[in-house]
Protein backbone atom coordinates (compact mmCIF):
# COMPACT_ATOMS: atom_id res chain seq x y z
CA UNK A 1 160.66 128.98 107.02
CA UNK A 2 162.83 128.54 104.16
CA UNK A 3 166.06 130.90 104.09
CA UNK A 4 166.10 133.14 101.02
CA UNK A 5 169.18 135.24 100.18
CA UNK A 6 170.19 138.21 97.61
CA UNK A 7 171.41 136.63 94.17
CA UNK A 8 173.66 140.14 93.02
CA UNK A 9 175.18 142.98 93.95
CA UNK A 10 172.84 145.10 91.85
CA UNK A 11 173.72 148.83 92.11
CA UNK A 12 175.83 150.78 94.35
CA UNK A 13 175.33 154.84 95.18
CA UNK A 14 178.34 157.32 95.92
CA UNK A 15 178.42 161.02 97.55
CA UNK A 16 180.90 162.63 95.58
CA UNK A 17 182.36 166.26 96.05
CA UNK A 18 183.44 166.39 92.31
CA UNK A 19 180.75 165.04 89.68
CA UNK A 20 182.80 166.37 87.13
CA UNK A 21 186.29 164.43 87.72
CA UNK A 22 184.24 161.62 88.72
CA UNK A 23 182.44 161.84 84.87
CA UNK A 24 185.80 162.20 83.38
CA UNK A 25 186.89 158.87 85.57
CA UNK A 26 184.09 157.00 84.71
CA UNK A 27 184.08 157.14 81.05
CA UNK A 28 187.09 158.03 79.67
CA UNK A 29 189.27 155.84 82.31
CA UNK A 30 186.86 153.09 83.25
CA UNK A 31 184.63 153.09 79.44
CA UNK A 32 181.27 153.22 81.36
CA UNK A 33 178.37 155.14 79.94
CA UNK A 34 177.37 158.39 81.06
CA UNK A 35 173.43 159.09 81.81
CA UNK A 36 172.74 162.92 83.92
CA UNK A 37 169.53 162.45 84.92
CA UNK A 38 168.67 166.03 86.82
CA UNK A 39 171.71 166.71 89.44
CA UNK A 40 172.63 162.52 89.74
CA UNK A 41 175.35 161.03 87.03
CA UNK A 42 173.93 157.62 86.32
CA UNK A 43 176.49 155.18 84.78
CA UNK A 44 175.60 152.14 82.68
CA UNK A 45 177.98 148.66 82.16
CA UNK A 46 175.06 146.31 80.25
CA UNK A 47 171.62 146.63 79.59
CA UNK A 48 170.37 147.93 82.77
CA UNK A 49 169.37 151.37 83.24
CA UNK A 50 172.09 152.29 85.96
CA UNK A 51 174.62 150.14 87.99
CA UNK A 52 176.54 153.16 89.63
CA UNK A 53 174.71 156.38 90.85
CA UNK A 54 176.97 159.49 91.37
CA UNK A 55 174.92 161.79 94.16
CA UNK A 56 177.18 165.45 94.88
CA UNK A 57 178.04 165.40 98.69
CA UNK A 58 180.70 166.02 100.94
CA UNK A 59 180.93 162.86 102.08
CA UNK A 60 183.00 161.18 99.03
CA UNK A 61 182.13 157.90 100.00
CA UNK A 62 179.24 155.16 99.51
CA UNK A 63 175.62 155.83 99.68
CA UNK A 64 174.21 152.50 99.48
CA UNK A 65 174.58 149.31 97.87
CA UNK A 66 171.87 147.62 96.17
CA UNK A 67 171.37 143.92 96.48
CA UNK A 68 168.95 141.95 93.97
CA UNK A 69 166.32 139.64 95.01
CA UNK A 70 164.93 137.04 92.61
CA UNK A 71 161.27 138.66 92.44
CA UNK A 72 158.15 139.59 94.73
CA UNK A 73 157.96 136.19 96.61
CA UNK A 74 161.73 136.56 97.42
CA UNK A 75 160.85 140.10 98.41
CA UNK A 76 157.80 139.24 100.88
CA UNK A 77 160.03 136.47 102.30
CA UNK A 78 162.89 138.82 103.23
CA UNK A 79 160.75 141.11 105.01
CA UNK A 80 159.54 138.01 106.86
CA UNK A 81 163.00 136.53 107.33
CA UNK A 82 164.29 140.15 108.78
CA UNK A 83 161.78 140.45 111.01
CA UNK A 84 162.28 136.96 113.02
CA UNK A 85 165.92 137.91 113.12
CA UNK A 86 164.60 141.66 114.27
CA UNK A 87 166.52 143.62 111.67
CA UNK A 88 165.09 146.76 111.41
CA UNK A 89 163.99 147.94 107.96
CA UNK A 90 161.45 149.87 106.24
CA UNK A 91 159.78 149.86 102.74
CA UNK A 92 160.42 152.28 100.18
CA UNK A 93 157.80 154.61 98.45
CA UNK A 94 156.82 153.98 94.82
CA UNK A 95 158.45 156.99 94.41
CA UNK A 96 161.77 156.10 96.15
CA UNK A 97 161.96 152.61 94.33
CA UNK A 98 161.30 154.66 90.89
CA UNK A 99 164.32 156.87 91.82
CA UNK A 100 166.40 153.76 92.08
CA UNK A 101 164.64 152.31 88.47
CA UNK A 102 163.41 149.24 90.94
CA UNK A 103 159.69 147.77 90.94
CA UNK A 104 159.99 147.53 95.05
CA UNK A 105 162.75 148.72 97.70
CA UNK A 106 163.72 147.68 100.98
CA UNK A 107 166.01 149.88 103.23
CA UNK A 108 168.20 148.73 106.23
CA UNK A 109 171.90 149.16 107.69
CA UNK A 110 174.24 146.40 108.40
CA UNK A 111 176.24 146.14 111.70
CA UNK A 112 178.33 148.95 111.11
CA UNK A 113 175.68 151.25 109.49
CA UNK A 114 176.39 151.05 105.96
CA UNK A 115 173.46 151.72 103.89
CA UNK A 116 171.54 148.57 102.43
CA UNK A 117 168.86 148.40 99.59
CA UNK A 118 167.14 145.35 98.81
CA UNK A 119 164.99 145.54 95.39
CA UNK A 120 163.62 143.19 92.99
CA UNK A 121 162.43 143.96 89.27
CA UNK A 122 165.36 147.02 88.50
CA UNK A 123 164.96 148.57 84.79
CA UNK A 124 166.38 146.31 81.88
CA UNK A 125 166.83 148.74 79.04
CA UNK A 126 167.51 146.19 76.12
CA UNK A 127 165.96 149.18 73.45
CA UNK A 128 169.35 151.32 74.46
CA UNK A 129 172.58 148.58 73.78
CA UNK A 130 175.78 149.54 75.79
CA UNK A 131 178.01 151.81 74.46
CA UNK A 132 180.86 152.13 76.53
CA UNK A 133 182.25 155.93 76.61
CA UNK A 134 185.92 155.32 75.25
CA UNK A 135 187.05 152.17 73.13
CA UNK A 136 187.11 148.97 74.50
CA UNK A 137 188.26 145.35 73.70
CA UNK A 138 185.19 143.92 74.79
CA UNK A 139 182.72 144.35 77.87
CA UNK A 140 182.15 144.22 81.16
CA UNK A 141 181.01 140.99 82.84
CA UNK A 142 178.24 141.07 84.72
CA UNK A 143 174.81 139.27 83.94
CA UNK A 144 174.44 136.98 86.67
CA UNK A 145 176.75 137.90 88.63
CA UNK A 146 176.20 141.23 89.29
CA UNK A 147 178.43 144.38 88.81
CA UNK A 148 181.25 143.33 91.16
CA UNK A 149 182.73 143.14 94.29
CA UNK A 150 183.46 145.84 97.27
CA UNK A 151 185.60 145.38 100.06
CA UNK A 152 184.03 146.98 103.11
CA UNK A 153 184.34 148.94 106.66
CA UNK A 154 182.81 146.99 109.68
CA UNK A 155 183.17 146.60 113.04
CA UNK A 156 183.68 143.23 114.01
CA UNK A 157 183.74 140.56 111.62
CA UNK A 158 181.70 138.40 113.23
CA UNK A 159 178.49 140.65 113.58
CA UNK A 160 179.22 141.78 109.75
CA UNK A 161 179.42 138.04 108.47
CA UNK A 162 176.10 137.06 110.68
CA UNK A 163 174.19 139.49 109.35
CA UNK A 164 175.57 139.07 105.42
CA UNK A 165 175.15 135.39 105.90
CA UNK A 166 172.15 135.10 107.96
CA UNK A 167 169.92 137.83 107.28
CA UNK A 168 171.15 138.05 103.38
CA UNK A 169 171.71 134.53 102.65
CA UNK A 170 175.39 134.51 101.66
CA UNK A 171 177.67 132.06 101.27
CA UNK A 172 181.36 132.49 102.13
CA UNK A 173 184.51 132.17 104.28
CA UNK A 174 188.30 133.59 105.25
CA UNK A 175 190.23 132.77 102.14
CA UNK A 176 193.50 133.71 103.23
CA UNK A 177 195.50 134.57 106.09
CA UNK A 178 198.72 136.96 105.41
CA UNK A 179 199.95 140.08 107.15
CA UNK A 180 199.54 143.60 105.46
CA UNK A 181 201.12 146.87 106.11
CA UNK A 182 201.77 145.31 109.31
CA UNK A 183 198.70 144.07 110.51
CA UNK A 184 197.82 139.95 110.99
CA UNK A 185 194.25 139.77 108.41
CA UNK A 186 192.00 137.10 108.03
CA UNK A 187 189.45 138.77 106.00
CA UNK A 188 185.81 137.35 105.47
CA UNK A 189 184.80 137.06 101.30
CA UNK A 190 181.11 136.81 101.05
CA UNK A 191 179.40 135.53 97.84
CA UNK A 192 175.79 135.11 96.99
CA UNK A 193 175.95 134.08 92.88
CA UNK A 194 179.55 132.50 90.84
CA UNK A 195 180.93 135.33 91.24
CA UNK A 196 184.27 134.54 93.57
CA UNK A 197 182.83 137.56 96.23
CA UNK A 198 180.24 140.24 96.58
CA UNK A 199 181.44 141.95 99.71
CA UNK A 200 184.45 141.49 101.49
CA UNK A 201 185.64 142.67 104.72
CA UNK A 202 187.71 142.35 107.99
CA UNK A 203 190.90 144.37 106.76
CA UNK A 204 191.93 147.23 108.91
CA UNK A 205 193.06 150.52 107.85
CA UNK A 206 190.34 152.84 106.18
CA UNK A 207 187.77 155.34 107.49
CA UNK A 208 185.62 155.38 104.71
CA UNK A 209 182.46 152.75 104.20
CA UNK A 210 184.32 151.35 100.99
CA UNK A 211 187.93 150.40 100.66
CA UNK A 212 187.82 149.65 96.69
CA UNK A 213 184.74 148.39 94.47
CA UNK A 214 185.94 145.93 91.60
CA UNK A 215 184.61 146.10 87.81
CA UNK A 216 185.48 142.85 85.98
CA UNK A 217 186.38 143.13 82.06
CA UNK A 218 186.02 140.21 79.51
CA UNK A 219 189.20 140.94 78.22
CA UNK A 220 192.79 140.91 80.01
CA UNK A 221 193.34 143.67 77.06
CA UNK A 222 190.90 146.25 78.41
CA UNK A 223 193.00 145.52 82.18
CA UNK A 224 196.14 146.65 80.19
CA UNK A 225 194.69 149.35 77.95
CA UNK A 226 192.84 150.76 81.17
CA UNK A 227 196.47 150.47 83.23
CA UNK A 228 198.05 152.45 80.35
CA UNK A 229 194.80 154.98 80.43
CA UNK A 230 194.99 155.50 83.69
CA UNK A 231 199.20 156.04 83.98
CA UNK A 232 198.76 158.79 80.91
CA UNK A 233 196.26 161.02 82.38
CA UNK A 234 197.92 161.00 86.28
CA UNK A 235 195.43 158.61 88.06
CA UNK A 236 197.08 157.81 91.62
CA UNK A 237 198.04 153.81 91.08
CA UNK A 238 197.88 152.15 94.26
CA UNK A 239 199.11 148.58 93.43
CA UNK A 240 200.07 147.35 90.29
CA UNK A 241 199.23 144.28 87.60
CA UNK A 242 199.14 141.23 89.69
CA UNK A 243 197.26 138.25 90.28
CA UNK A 244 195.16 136.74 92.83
CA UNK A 245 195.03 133.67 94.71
CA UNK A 246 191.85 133.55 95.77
CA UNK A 247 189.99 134.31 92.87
CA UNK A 248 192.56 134.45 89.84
CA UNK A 249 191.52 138.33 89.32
CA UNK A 250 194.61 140.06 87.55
CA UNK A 251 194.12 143.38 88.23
CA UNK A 252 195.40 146.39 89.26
CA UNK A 253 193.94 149.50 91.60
CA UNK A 254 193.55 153.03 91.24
CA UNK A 255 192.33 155.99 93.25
CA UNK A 256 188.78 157.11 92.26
CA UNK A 257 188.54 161.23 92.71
CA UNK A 258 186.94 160.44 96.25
CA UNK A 259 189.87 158.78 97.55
CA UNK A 260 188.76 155.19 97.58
CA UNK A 261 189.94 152.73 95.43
CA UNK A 262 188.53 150.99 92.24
CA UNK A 263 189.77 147.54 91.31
CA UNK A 264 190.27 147.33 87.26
CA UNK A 265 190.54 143.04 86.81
CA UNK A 266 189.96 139.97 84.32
CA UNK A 267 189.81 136.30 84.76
CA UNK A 268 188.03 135.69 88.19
CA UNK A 269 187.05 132.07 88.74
CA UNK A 270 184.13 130.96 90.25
CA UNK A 271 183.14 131.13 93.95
CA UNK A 272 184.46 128.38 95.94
CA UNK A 273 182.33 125.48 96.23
CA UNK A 274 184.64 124.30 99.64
CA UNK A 275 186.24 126.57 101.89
CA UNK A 276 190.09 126.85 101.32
CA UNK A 277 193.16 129.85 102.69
CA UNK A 278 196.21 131.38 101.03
CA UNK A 279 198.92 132.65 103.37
CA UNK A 280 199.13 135.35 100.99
CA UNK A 281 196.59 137.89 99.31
CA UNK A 282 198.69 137.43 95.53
CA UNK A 283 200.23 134.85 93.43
CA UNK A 284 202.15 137.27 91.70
CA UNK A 285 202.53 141.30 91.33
CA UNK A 286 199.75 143.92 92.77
CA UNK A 287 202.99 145.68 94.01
CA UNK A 288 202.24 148.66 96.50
CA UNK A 289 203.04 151.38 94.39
CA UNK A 290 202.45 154.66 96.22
CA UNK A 291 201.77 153.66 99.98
CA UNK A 292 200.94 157.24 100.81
CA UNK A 293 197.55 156.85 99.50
CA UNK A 294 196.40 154.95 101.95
CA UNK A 295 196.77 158.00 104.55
């Protein structure tokens, strides 16, 4: 049987105790597009419909994350591929995979019971352009490579990168080995398109499923015009402008009103094509502004 794998990290879902700061955060802090659709905020980045859904719960943390597959043959295959591996999933309702603006839906958990959707066919809305809430320099990337990265809870690194690699067909290795906050980290970056990761995890520290989520502008202007946004109206900085080594993101991260992170960057580079580590996570800046936030 041929292996088939996810091509994008499609959509992602968040409980959130605040829909209102969370509006204010997306739009006039991040520029994304606004859609209430009954009590769910839906935001837009491109042409499709939705890319982040804002549910109100206690929880403040992620829902789900929604992975593309390439079409219906893709989607029969999975189902076929999850079974011999005997991951447990089940197939959405019409109505479900209408909720999510998908043609079809799959539903599973990884290892450490985060939420998975897989879904092919999601709702291209090419009548309705972008219009990002607040100026911007120029847009969000995406296409192809989906909507960004998220660095995520598991528990153990190797269950988390069999099942990411062998029951979702990614690609990806440990890219650096440094120490943070005290700890020894090798962490695992995951990719499934050119985008440098998808998912990341194996770094210690947080409670919540999601650590930070990363939106990628085409400009380095809309980084710095963001960072300035985001220091005027009081949003908790975490680290500051910096690069990467393993990707070339600058960036720079802030608290989201849930308490996780969101990672503001420009300029990744492509996903390796051969594995490679850095000893250390930056080649330059990302200084740990306000360590308290971390709890």
């Amino acid at each position: 049987m041929n292996k088939v794998g996810v091509t994008e990290l499609g959509y992602i879902g968040f409980d959130v105790s605040d829909l209102g700061a969370w509006r204010d955060f997306a739009t006039q802090i991040l520029g994304m597009e606004c859609i209430t659709d009954g009590a769910d905020v839906r935001l837009r980045m491109d042409y499709w419909h939705q890319r982040i859904v804002l549910h109100e719960g206690a929880s403040d943390d992620l829902r789900y994350a929604g992975y593309r597959l390439s079409g219906p043959e893709d989607f029969w295959a999975m189902q076929r591929q999850l079974t011999a591996l005997g991951v447990r999933f089940e197939v959405a309702s019409t109505a479900e995979a209408e909720e999510r603006h998908v043609l079809e839906l799959l539903r599973l958990e990884d290892p450490a019971g985060l939420p998975i959707e897989l879904f092919h066919g999601p709702q291209v809305d090419r009548h309705a352009p972008f219009h990002p809430a607040r100026a911007m320099h120029g847009k969000f990337v995406l296409g192809a490579s989906g909507l960004g990265h998220m660095i995520i809870r598991e528990r153990g690194v190797e269950a988390s990168e069999r099942f990411y690699r062998e029951a979702l067909g990614m690609r990806g290795s440990i890219e650096a080995r440094m120490s943070m906050a005290g700890h020894k980290i090798a962490p695992m970056f995951m990719h499934c398109n050119s985008r440098g990761h998808s998912v990341a995890f194996g770094i210690p520290g947080f409670t919540k499923r999601v650590q930070h989520f990363m939106v990628e502008a085409d400009s380095i202007d809309d980084v710095g015009l963001t960072y300035e946004l985001a220091k005027e109206n009081k949003v908790p900085i975490l680290m500051g402008l910096g690069r990467h080594q393993n990707d070339n993101m600058v960036s720079f991260y802030m608290q989201t009103p849930s308490g996780f992170f969101c990672e503001y960057g420009w300029g990744g580079t492509p996903a390796l094509e051969q594995s490679e580590y850095n000893p250390r996570g930056d080649s330059w800046g990302h200084e740990l502004l306000n360590p308290s936030l971390l709890g």
